[in-house]
PDB file of N, CA and C in Angstrom:
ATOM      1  N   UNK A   1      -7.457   2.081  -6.861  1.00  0.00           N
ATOM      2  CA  UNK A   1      -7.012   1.941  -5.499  1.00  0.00           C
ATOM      3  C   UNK A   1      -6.457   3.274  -5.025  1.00  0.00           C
ATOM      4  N   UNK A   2      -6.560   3.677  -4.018  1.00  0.00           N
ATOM      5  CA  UNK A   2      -6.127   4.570  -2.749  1.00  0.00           C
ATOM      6  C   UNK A   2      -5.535   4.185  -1.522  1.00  0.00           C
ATOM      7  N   UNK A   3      -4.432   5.376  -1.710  1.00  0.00           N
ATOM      8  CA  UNK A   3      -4.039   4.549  -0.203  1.00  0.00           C
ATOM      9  C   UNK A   3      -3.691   6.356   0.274  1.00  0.00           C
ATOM     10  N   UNK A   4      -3.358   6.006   1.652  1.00  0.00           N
ATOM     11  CA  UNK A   4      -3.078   7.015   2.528  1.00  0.00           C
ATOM     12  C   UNK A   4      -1.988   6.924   3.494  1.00  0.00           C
ATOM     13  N   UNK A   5      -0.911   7.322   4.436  1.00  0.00           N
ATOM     14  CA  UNK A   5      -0.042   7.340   5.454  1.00  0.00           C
ATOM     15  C   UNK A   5      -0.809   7.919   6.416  1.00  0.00           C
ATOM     16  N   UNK A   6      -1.006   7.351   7.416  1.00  0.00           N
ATOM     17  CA  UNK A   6      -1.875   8.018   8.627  1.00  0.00           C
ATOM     18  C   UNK A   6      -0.739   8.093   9.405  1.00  0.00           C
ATOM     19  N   UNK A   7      -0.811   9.877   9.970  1.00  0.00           N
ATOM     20  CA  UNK A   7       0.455   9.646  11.075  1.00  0.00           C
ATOM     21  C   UNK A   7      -0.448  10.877  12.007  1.00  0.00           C
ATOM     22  N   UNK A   8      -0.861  10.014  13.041  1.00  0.00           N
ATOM     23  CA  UNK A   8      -2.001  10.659  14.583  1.00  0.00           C
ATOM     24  C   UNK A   8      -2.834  10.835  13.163  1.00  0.00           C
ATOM     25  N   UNK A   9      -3.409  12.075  13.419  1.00  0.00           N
ATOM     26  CA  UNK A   9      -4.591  12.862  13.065  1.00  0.00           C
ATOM     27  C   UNK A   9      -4.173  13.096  11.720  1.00  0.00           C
ATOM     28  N   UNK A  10      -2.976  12.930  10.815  1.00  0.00           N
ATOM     29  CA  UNK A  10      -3.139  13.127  10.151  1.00  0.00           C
ATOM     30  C   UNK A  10      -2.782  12.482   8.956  1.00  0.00           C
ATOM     31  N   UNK A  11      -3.343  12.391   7.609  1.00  0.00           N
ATOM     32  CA  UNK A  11      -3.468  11.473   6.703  1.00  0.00           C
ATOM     33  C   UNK A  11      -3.201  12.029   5.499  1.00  0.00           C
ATOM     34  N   UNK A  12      -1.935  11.813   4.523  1.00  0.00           N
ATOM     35  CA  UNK A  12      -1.428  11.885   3.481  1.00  0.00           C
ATOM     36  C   UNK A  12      -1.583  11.346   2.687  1.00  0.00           C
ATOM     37  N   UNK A  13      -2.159  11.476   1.126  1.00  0.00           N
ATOM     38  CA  UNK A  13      -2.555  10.813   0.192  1.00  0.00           C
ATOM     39  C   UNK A  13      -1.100  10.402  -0.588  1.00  0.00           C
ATOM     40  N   UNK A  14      -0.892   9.094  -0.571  1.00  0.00           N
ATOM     41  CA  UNK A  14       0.320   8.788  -1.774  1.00  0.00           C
ATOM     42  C   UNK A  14      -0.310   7.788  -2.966  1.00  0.00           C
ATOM     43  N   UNK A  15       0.375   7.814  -3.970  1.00  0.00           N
ATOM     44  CA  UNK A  15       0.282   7.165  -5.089  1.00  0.00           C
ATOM     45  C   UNK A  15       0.834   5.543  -4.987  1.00  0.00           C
ATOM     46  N   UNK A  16      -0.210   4.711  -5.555  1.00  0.00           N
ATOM     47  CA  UNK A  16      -0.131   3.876  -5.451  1.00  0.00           C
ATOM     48  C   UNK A  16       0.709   3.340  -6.979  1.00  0.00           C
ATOM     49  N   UNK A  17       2.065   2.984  -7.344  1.00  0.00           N
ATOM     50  CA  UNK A  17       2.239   2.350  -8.244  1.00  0.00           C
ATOM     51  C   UNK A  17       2.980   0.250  -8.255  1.00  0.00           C
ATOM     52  N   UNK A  18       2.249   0.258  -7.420  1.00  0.00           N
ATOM     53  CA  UNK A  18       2.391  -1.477  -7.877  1.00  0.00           C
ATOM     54  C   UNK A  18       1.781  -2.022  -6.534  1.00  0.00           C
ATOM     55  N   UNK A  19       1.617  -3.009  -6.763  1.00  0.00           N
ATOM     56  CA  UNK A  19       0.415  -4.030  -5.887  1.00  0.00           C
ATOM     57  C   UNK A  19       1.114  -5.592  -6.038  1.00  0.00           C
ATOM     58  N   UNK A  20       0.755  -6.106  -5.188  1.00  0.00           N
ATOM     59  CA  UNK A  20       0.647  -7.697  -4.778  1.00  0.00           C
ATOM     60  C   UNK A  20      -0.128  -7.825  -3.841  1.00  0.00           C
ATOM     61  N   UNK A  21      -0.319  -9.467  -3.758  1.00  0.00           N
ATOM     62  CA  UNK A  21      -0.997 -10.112  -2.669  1.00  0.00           C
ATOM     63  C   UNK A  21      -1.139  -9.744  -1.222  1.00  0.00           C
ATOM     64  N   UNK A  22       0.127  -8.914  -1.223  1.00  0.00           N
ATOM     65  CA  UNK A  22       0.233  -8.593   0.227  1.00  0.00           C
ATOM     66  C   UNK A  22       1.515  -7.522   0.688  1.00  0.00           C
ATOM     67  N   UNK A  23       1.020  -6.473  -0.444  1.00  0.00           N
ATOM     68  CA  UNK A  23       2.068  -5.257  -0.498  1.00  0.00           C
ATOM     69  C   UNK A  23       1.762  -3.824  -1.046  1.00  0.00           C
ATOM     70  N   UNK A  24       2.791  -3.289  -1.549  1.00  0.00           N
ATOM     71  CA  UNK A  24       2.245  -2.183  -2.451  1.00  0.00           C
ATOM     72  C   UNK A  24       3.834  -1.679  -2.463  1.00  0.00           C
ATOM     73  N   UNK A  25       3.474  -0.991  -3.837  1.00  0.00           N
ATOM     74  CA  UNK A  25       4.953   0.251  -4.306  1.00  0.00           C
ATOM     75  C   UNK A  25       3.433   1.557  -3.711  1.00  0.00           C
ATOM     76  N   UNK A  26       4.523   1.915  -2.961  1.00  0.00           N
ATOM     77  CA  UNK A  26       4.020   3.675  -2.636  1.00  0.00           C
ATOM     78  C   UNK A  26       4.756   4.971  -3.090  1.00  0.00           C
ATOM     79  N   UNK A  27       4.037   5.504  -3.975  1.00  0.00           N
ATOM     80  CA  UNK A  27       4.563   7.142  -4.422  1.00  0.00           C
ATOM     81  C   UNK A  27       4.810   8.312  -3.443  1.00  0.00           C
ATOM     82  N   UNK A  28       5.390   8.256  -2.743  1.00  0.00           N
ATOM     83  CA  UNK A  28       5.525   9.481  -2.247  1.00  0.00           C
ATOM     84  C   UNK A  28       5.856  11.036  -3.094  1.00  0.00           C
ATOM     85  N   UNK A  29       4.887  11.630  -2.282  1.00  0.00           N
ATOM     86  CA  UNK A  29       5.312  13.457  -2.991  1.00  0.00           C
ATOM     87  C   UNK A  29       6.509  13.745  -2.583  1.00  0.00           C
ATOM     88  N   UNK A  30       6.964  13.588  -1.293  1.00  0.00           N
ATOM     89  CA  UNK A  30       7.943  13.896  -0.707  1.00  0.00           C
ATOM     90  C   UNK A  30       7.800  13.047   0.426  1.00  0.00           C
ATOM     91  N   UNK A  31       9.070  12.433   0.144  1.00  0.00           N
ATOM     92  CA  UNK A  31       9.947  10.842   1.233  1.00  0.00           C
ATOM     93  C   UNK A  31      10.394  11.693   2.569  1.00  0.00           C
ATOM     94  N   UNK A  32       9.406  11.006   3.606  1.00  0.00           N
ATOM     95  CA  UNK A  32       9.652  11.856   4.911  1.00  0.00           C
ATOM     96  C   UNK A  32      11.432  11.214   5.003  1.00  0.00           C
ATOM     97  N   UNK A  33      12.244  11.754   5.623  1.00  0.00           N
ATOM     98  CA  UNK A  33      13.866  11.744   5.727  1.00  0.00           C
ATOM     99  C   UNK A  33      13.808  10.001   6.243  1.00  0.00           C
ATOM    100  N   UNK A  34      12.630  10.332   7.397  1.00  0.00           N
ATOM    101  CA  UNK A  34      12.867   9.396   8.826  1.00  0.00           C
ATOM    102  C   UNK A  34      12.225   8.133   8.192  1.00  0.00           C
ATOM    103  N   UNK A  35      11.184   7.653   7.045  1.00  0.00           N
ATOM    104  CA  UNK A  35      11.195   6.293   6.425  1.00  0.00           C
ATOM    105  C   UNK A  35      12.170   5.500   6.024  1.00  0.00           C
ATOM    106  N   UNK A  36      12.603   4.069   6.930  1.00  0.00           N
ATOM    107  CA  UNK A  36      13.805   3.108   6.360  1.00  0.00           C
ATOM    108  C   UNK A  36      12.848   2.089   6.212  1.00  0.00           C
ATOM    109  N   UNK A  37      13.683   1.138   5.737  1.00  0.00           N
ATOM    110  CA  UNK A  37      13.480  -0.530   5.838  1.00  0.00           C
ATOM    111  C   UNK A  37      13.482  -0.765   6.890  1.00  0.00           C
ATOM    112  N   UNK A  38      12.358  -1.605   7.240  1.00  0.00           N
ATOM    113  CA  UNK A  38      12.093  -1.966   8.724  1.00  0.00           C
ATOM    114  C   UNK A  38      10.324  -1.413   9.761  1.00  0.00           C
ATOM    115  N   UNK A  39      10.640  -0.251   9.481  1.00  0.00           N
ATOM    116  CA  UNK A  39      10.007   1.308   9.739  1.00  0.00           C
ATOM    117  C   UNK A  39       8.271   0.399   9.515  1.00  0.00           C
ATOM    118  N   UNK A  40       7.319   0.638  10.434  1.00  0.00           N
ATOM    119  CA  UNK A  40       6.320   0.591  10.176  1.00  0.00           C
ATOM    120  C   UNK A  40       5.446   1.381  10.011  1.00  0.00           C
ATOM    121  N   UNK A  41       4.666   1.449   9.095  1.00  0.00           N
ATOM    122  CA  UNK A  41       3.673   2.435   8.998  1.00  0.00           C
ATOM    123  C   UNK A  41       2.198   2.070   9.009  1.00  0.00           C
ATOM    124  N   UNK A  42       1.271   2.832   9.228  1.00  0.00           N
ATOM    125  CA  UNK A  42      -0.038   2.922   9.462  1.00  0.00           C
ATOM    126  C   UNK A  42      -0.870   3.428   8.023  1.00  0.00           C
ATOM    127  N   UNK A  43      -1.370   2.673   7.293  1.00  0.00           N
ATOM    128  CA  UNK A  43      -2.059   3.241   6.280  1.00  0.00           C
ATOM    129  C   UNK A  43      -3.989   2.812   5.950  1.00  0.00           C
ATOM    130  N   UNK A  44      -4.361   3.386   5.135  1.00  0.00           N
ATOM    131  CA  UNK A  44      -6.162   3.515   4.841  1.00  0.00           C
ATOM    132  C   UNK A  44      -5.797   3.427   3.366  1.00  0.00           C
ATOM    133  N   UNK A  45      -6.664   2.252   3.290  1.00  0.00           N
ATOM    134  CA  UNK A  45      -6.361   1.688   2.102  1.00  0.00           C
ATOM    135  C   UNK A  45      -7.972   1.713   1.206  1.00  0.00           C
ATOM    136  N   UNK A  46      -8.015   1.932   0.007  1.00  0.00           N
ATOM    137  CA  UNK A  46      -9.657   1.596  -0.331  1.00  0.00           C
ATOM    138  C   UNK A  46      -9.002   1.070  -1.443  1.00  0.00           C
ATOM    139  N   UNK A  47      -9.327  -0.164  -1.503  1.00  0.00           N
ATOM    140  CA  UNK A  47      -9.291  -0.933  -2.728  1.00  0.00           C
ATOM    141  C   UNK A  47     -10.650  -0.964  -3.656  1.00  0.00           C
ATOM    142  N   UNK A  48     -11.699  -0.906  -3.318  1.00  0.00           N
ATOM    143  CA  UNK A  48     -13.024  -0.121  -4.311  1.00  0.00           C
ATOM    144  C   UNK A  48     -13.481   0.743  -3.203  1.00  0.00           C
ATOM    145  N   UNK A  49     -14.246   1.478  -3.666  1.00  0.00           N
ATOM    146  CA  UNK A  49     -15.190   2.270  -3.164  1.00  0.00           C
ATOM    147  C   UNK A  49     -15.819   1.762  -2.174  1.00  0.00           C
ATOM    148  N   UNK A  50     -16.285   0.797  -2.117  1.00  0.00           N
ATOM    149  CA  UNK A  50     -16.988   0.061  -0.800  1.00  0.00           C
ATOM    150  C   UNK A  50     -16.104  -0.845   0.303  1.00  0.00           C
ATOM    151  N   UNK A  51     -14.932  -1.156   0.112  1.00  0.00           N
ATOM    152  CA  UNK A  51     -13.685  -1.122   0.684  1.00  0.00           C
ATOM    153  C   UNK A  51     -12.891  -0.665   0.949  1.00  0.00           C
ATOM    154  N   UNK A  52     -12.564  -0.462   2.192  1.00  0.00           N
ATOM    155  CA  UNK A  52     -11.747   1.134   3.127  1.00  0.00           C
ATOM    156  C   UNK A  52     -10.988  -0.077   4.137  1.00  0.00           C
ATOM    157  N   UNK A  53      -9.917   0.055   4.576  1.00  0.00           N
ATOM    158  CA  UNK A  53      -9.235  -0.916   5.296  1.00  0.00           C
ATOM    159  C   UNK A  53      -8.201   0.144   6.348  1.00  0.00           C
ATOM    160  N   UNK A  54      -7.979   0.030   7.674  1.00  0.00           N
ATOM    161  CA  UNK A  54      -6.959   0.573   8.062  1.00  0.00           C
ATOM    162  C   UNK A  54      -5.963  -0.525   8.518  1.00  0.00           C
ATOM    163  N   UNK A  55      -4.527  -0.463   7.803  1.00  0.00           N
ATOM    164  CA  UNK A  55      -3.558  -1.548   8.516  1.00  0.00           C
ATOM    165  C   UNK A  55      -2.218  -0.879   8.572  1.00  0.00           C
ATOM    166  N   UNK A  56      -1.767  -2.246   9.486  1.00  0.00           N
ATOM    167  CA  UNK A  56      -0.139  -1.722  10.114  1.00  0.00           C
ATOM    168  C   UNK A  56       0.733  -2.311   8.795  1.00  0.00           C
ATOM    169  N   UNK A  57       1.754  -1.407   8.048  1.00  0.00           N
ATOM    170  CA  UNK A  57       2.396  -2.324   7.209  1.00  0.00           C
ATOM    171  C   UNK A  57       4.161  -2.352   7.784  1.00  0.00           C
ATOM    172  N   UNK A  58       5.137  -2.592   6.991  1.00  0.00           N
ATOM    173  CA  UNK A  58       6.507  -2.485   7.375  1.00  0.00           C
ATOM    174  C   UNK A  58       6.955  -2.107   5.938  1.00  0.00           C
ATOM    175  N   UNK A  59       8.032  -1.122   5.875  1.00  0.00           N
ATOM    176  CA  UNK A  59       8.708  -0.467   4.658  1.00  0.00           C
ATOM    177  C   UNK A  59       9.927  -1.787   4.610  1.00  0.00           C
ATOM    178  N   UNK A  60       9.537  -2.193   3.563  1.00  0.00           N
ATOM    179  CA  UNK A  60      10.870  -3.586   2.955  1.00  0.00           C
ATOM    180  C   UNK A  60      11.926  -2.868   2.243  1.00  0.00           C
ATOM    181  N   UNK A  61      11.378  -1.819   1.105  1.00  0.00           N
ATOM    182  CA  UNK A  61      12.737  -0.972   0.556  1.00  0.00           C
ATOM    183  C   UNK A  61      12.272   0.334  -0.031  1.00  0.00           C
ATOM    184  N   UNK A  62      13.290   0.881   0.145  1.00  0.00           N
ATOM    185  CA  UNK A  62      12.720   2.546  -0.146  1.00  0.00           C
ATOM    186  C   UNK A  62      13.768   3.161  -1.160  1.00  0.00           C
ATOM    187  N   UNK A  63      13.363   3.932  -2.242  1.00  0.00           N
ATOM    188  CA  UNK A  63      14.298   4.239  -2.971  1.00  0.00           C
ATOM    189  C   UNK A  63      13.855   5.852  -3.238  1.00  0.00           C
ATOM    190  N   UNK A  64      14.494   6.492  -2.641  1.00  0.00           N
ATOM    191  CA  UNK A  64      14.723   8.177  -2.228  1.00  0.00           C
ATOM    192  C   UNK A  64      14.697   8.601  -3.777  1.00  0.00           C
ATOM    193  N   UNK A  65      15.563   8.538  -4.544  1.00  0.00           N
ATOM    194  CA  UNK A  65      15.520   9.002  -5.591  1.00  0.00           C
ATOM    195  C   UNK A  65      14.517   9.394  -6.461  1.00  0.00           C
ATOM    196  N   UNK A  66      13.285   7.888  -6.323  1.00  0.00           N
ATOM    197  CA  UNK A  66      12.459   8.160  -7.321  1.00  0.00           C
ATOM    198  C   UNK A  66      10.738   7.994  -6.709  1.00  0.00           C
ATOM    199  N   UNK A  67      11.261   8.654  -4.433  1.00  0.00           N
ATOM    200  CA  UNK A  67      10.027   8.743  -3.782  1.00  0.00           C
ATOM    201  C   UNK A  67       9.329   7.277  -3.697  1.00  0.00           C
ATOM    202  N   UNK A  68       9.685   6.353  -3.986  1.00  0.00           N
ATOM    203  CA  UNK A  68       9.571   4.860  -3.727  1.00  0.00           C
ATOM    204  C   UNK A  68       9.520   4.453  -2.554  1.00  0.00           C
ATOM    205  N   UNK A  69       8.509   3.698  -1.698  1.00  0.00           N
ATOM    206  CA  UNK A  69       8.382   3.040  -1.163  1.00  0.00           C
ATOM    207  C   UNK A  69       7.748   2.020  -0.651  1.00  0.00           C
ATOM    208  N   UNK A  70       8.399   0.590  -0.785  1.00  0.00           N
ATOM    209  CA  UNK A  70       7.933  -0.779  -1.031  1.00  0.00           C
ATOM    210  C   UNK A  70       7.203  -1.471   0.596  1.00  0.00           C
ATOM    211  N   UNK A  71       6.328  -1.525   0.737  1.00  0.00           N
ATOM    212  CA  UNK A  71       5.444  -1.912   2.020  1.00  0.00           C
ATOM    213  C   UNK A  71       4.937  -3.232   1.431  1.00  0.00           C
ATOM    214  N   UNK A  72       4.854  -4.247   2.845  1.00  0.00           N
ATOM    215  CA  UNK A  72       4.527  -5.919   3.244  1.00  0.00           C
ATOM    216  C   UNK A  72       3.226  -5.184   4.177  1.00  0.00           C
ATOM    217  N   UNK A  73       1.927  -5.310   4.036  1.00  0.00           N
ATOM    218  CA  UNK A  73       0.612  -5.602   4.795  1.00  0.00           C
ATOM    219  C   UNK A  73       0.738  -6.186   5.702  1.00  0.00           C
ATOM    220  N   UNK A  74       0.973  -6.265   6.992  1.00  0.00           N
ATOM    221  CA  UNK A  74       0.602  -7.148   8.398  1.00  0.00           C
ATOM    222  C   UNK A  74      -0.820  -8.388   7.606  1.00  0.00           C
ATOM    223  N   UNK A  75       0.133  -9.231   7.607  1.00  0.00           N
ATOM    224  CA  UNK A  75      -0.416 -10.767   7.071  1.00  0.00           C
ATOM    225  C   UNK A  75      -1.149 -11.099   8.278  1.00  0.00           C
ATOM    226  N   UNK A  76      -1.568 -10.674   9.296  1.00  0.00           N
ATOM    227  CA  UNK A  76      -2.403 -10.638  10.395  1.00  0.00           C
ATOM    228  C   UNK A  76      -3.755 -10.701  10.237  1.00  0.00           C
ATOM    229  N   UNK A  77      -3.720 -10.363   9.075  1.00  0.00           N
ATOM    230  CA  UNK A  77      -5.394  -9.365   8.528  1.00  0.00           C
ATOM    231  C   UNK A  77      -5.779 -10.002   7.669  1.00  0.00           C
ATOM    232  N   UNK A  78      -6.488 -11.115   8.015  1.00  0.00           N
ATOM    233  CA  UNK A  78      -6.645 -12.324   6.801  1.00  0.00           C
ATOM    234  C   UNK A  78      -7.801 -11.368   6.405  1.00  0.00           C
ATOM    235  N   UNK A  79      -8.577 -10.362   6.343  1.00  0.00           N
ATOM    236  CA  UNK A  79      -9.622  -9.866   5.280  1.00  0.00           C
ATOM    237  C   UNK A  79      -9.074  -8.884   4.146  1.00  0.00           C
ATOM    238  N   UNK A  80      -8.001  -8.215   4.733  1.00  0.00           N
ATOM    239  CA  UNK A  80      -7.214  -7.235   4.387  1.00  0.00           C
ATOM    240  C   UNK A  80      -6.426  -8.215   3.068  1.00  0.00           C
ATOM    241  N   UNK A  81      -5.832  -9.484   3.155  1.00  0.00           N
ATOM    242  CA  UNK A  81      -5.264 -10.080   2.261  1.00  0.00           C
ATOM    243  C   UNK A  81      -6.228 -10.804   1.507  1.00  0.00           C
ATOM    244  N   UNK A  82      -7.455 -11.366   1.601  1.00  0.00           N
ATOM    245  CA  UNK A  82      -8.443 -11.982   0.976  1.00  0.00           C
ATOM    246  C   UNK A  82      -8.790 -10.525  -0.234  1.00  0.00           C
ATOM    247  N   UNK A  83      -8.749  -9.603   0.029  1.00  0.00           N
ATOM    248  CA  UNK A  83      -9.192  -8.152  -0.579  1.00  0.00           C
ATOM    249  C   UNK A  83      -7.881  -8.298  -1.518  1.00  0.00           C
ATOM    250  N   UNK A  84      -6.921  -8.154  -0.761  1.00  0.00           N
ATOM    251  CA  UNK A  84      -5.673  -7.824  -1.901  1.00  0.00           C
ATOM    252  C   UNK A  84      -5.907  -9.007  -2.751  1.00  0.00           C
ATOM    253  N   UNK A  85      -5.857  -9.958  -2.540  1.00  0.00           N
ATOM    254  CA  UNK A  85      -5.878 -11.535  -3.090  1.00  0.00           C
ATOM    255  C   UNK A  85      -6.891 -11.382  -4.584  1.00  0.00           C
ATOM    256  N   UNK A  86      -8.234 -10.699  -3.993  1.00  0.00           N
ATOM    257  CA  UNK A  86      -9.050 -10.789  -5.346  1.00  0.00           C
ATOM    258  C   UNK A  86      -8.647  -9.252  -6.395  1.00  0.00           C
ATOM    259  N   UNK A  87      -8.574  -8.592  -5.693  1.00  0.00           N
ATOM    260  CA  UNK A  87      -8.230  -7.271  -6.312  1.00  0.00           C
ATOM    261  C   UNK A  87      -7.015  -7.787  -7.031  1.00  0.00           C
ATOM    262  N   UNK A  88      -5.773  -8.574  -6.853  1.00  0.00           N
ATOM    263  CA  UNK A  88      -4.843  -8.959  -8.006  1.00  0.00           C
ATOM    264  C   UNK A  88      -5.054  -9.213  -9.085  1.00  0.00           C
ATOM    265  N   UNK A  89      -5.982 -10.348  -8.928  1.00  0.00           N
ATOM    266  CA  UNK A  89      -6.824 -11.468  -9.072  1.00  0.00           C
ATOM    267  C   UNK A  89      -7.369 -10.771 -10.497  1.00  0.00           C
ATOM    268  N   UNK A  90      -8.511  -9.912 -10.284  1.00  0.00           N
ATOM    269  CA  UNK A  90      -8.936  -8.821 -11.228  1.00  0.00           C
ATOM    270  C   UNK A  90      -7.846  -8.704 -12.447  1.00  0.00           C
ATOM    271  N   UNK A  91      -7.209  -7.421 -11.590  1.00  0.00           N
ATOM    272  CA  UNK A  91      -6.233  -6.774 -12.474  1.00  0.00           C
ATOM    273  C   UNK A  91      -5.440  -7.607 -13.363  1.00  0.00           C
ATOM    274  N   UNK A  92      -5.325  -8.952 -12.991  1.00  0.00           N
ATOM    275  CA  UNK A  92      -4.356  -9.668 -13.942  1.00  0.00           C
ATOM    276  C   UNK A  92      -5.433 -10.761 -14.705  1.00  0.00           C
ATOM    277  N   UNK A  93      -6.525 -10.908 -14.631  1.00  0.00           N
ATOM    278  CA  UNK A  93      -7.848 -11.098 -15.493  1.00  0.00           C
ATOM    279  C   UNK A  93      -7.999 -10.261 -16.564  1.00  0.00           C
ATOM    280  N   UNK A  94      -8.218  -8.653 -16.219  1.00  0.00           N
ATOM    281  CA  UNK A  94      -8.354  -8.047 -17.516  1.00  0.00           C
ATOM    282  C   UNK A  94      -6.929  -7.637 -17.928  1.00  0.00           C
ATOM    283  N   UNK A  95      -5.657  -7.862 -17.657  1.00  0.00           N
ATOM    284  CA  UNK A  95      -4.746  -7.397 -18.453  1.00  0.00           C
ATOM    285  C   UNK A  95      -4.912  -9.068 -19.393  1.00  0.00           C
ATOM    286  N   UNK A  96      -5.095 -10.101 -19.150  1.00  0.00           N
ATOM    287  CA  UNK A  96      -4.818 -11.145 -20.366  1.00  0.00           C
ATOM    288  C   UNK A  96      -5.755 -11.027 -21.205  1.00  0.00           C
ATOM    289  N   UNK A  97      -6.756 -10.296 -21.144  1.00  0.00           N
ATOM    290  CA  UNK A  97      -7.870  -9.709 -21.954  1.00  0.00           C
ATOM    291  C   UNK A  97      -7.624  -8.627 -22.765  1.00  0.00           C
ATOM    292  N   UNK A  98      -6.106  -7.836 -22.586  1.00  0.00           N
ATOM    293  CA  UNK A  98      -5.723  -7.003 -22.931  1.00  0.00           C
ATOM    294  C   UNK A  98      -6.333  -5.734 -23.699  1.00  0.00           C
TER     295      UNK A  98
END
């Protein structure tokens, strides 16, 4: 998975470290000052290669220290969550396969 911060024209690659149904932990390189809880952001998401998504999310919690930040998906986007839904789905298939 890939994700991106789109802000206008321009688009920042962050690290994706954790996922749900209808979220994500985001890595930031460097935590713009002005991201709180609340704060919505605009991101491009490719969950495979043949899936590219642009959505509105909201920052739930942000932790400066360690460039953390926890985003909720606009549940608006029933394709956008059907995607997250199986892509979990996956990942927790082959981890009991270990």
């Amino acid at each position: 998975m890939e994700a991106w911060v789109l802000e206008g024209i321009v688009a920042e690659r962050v690290g994706v470290v954790d996922m749900s149904v209808a979220g994500l932990g985001l890595l930031l390189e460097v935590l713009p000052p002005f991201v709180k809880t609340g704060d919505r952001l605009r991101l491009r998401i490719s969950i495979k290669k043949e899936l590219l998504f642009e959505v509105d999310a909201i920052v739930r919690h942000v932790t400066p220290a360690l460039g953390v930040c926890g985003v909720e998906i606009d549940r608006a986007n029933e394709q956008v969550l059907r995607a997250f839904g199986q892509a979990v789905s996956e990942l927790l298939e082959r981890a009991s396969f270990g």
